[in-house]
PDB file of N, CA and C in Angstrom:
ATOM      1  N   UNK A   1       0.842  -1.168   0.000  1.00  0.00           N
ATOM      2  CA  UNK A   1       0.000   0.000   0.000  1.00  0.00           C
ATOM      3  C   UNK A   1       0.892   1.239   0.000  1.00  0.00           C
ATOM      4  N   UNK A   2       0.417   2.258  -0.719  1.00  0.00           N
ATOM      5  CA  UNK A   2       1.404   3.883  -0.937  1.00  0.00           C
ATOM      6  C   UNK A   2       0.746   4.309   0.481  1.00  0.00           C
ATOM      7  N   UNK A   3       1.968   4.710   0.792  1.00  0.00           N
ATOM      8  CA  UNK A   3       2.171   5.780   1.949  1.00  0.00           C
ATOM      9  C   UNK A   3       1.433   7.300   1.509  1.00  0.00           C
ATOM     10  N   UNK A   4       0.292   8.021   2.660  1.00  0.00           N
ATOM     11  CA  UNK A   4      -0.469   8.841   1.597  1.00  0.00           C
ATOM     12  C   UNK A   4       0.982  10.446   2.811  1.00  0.00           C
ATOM     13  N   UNK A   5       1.535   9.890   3.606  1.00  0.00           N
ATOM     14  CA  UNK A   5       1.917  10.640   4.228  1.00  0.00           C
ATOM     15  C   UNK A   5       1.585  12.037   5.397  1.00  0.00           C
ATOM     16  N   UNK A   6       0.870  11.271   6.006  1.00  0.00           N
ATOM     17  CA  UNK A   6      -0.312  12.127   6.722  1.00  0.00           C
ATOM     18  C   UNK A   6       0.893  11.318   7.886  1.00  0.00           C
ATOM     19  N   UNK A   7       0.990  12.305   9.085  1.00  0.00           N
ATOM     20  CA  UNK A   7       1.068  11.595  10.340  1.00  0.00           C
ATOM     21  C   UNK A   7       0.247  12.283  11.510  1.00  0.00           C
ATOM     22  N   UNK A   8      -0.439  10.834  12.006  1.00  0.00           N
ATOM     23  CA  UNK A   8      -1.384  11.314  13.401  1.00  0.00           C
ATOM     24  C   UNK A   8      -1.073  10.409  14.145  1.00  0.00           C
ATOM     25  N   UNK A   9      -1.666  11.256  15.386  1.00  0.00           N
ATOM     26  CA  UNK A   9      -1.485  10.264  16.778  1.00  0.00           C
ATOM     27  C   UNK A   9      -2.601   9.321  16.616  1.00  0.00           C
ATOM     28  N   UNK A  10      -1.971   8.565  17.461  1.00  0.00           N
ATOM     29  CA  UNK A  10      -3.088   6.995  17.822  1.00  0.00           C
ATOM     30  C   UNK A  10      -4.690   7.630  18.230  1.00  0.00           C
ATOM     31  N   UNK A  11      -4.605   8.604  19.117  1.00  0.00           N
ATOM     32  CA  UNK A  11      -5.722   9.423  19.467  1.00  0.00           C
ATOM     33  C   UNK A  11      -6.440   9.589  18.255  1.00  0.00           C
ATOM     34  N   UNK A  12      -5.701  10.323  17.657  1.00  0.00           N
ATOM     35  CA  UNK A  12      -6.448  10.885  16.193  1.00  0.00           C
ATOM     36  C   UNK A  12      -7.186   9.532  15.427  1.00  0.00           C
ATOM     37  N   UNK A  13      -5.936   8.468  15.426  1.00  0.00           N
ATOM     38  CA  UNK A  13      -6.475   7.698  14.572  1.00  0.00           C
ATOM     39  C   UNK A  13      -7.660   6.832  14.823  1.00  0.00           C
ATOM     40  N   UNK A  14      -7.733   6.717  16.561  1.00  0.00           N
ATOM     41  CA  UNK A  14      -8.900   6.221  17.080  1.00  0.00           C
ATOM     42  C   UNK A  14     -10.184   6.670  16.822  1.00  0.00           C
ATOM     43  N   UNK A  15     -10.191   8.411  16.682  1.00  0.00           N
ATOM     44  CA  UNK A  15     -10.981   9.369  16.534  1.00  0.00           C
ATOM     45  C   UNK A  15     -11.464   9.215  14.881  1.00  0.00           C
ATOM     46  N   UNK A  16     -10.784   9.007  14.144  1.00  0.00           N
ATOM     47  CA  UNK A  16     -11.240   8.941  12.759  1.00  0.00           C
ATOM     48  C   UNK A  16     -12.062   7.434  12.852  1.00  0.00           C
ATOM     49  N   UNK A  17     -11.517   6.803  13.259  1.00  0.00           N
ATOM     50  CA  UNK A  17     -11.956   5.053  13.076  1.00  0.00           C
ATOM     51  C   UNK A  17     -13.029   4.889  13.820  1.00  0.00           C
ATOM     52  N   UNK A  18     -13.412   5.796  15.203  1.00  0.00           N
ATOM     53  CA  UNK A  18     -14.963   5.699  15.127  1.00  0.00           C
ATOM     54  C   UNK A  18     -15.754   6.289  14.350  1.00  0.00           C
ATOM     55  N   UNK A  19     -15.319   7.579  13.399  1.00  0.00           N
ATOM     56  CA  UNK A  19     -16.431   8.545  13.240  1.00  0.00           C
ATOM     57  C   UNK A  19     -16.426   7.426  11.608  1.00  0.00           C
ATOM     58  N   UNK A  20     -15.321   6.408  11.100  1.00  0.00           N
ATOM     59  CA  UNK A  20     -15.749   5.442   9.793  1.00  0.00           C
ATOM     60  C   UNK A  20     -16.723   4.843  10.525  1.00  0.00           C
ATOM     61  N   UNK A  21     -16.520   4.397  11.506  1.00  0.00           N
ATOM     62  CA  UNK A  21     -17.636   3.083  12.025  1.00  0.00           C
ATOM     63  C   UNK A  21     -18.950   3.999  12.311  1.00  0.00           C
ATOM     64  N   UNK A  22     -19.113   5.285  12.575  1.00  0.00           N
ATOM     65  CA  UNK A  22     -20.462   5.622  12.606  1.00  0.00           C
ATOM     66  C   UNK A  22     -21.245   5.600  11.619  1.00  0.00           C
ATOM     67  N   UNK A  23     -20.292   6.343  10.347  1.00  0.00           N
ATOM     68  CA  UNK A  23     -20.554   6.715   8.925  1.00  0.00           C
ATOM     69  C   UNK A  23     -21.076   4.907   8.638  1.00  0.00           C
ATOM     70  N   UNK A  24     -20.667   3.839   8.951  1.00  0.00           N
ATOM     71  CA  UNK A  24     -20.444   2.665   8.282  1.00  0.00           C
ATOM     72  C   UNK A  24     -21.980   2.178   9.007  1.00  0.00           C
ATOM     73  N   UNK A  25     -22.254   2.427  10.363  1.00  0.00           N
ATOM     74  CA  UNK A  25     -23.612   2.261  10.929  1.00  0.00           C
ATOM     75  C   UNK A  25     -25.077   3.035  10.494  1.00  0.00           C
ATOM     76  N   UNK A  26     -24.614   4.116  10.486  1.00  0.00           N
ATOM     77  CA  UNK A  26     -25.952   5.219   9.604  1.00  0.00           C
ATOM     78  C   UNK A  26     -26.105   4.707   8.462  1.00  0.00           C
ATOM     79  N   UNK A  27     -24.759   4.233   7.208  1.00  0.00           N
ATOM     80  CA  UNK A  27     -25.381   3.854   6.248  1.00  0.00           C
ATOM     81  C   UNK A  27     -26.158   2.458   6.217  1.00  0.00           C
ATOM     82  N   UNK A  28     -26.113   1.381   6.813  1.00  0.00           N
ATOM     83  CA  UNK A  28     -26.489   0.230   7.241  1.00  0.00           C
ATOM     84  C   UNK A  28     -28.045   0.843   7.537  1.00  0.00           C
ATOM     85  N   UNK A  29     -28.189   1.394   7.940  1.00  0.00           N
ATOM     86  CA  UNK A  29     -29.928   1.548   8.450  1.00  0.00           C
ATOM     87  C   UNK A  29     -30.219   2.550   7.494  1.00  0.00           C
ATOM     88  N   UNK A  30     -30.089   3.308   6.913  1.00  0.00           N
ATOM     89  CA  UNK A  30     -30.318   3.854   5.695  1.00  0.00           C
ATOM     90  C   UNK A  30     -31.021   3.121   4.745  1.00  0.00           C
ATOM     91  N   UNK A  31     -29.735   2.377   3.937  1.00  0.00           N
ATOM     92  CA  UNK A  31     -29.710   1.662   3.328  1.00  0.00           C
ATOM     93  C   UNK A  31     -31.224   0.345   3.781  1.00  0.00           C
ATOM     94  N   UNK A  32     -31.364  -0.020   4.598  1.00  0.00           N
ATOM     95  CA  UNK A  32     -32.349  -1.044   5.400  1.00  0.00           C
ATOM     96  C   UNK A  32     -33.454  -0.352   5.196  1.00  0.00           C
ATOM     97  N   UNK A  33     -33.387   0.547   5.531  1.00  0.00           N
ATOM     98  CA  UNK A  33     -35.085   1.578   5.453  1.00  0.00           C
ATOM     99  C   UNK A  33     -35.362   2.116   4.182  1.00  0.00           C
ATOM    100  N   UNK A  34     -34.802   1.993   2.987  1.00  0.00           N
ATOM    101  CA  UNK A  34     -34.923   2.827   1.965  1.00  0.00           C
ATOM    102  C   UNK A  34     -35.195   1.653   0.571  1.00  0.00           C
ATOM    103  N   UNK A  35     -34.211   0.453   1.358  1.00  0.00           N
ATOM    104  CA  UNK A  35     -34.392  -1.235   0.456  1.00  0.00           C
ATOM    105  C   UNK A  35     -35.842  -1.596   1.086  1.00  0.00           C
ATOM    106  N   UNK A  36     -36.379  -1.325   1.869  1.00  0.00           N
ATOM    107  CA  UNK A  36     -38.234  -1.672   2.528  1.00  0.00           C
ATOM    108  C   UNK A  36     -39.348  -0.831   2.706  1.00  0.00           C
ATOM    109  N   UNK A  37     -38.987  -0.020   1.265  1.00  0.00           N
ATOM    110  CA  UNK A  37     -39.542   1.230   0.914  1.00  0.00           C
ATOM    111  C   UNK A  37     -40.144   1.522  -0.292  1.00  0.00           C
ATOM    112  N   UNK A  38     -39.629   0.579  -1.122  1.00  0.00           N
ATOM    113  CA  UNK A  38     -39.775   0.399  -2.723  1.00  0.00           C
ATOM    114  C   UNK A  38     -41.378   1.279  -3.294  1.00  0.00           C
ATOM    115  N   UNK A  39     -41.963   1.122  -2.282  1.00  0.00           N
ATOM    116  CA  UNK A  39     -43.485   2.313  -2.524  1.00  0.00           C
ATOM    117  C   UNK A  39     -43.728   3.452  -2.629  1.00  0.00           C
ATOM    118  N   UNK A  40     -42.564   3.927  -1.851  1.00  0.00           N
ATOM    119  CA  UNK A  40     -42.166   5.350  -2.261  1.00  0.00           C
ATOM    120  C   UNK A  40     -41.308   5.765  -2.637  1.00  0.00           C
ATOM    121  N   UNK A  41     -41.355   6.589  -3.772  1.00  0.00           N
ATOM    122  CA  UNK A  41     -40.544   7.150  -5.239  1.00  0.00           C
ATOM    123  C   UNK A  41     -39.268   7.446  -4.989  1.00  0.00           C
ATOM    124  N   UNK A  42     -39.109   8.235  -3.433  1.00  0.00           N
ATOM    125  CA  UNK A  42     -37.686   8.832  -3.147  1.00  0.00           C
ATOM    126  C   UNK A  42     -36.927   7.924  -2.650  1.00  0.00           C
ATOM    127  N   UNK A  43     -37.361   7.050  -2.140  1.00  0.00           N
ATOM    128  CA  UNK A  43     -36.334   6.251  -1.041  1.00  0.00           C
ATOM    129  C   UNK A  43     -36.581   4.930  -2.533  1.00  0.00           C
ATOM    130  N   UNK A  44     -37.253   4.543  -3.244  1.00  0.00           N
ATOM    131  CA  UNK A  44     -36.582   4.015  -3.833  1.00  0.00           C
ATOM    132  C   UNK A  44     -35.211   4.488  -5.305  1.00  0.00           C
ATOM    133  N   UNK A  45     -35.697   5.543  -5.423  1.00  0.00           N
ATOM    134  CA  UNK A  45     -34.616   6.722  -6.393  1.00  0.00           C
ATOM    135  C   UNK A  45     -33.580   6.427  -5.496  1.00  0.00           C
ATOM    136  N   UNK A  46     -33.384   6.957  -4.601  1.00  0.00           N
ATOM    137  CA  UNK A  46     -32.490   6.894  -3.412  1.00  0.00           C
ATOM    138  C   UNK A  46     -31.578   5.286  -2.524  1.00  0.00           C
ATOM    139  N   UNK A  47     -32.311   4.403  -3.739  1.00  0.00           N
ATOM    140  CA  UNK A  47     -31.908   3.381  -3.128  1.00  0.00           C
ATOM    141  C   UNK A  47     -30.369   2.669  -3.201  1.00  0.00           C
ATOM    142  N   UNK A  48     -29.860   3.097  -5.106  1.00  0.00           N
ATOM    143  CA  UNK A  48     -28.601   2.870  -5.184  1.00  0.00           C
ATOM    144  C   UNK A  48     -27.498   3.625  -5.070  1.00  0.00           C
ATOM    145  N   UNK A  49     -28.398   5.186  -4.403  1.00  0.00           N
ATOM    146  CA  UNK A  49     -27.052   5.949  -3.781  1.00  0.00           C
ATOM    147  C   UNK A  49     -26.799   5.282  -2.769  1.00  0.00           C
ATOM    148  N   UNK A  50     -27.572   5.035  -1.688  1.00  0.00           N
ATOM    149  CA  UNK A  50     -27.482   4.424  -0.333  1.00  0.00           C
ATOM    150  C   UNK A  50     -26.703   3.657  -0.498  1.00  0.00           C
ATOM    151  N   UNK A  51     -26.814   2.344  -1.391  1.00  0.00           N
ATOM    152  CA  UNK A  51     -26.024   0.942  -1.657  1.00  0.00           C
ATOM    153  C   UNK A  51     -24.907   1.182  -2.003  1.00  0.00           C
ATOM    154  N   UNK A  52     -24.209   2.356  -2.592  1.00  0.00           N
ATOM    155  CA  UNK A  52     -22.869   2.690  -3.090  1.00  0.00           C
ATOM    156  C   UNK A  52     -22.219   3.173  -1.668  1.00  0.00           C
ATOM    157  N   UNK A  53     -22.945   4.379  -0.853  1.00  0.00           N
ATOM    158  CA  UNK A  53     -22.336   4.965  -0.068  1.00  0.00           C
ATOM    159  C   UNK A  53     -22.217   3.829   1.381  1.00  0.00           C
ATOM    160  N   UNK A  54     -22.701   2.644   1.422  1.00  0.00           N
ATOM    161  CA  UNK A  54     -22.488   1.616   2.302  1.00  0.00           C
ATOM    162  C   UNK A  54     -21.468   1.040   1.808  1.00  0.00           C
ATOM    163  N   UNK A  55     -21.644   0.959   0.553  1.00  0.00           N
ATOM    164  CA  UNK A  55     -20.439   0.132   0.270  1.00  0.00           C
ATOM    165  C   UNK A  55     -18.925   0.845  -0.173  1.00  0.00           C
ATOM    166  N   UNK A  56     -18.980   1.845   0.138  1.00  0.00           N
ATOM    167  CA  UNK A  56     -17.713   2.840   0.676  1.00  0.00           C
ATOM    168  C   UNK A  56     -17.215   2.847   1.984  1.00  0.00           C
ATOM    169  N   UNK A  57     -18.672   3.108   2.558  1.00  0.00           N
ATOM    170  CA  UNK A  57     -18.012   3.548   4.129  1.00  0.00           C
ATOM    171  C   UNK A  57     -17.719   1.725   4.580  1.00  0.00           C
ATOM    172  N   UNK A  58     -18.199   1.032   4.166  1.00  0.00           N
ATOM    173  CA  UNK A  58     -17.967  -0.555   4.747  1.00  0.00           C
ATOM    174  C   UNK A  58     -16.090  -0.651   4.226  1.00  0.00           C
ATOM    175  N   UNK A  59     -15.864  -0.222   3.079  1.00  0.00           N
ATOM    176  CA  UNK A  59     -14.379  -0.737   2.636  1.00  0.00           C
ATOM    177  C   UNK A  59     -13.739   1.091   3.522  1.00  0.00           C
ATOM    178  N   UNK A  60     -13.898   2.149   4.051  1.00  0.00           N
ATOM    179  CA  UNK A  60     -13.524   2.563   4.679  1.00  0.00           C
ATOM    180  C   UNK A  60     -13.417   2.003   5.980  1.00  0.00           C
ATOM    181  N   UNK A  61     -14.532   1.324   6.786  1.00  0.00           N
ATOM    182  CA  UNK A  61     -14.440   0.779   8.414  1.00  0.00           C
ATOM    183  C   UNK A  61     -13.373  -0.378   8.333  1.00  0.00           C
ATOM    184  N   UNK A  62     -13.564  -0.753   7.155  1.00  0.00           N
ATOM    185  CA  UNK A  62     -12.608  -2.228   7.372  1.00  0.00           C
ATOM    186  C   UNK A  62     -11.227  -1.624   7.308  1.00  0.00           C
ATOM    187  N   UNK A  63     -11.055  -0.323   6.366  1.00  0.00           N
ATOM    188  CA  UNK A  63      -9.467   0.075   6.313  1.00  0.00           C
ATOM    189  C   UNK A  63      -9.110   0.107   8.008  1.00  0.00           C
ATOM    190  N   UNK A  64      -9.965   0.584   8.295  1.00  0.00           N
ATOM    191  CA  UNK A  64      -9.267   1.368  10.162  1.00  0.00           C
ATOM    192  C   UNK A  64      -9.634   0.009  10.871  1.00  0.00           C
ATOM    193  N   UNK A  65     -10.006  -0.760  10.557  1.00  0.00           N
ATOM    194  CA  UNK A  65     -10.789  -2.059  11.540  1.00  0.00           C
ATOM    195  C   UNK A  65      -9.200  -3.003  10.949  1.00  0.00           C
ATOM    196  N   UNK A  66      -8.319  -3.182  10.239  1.00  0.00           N
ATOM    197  CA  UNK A  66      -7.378  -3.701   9.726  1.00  0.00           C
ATOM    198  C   UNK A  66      -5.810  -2.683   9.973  1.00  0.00           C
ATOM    199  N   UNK A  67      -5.896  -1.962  10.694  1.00  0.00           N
ATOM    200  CA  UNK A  67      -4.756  -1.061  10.829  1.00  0.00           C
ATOM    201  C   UNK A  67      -4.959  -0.498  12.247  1.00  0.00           C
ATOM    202  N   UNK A  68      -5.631  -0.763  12.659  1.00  0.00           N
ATOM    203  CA  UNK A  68      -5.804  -0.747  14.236  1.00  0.00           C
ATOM    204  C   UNK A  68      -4.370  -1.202  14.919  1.00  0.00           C
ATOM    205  N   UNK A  69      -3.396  -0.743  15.679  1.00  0.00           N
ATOM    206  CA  UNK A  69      -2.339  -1.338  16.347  1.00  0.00           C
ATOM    207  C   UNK A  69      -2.935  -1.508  17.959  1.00  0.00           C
TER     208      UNK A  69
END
């Protein structure tokens, strides 16, 4: 993996790696409420943004869930 050259403290990095895992939880119920919705126009329009932006923040939580020391 390229070095993006950022340096933070463990603090920091703890601090980012919950606020992925929140981002990674909101989209999970999003996503859940919007896939059992299909009746209404917006949340189903809205359904394969949701599914993209889960499936970002999921390969973001796993980056910090895999680099955790």
């Amino acid at each position: 993996m390229e070095e993006a050259g950022y340096n933070i403290t463990e603090k920091e990095f703890k601090q980012i790696s919950k606020w992925a895992e929140n981002v990674y939880n909101i989209s999970v119920i999003v996503d859940y409420f919007v896939s059992n919705q299909p009746e209404i126009e917006e949340c189903y329009n809205l359904a394969p943004v949701i599914k993209n932006l889960r499936d970002n923040a999921d390969l973001l939580n796993a980056f910090f869930i895999d680099n955790e020391k």
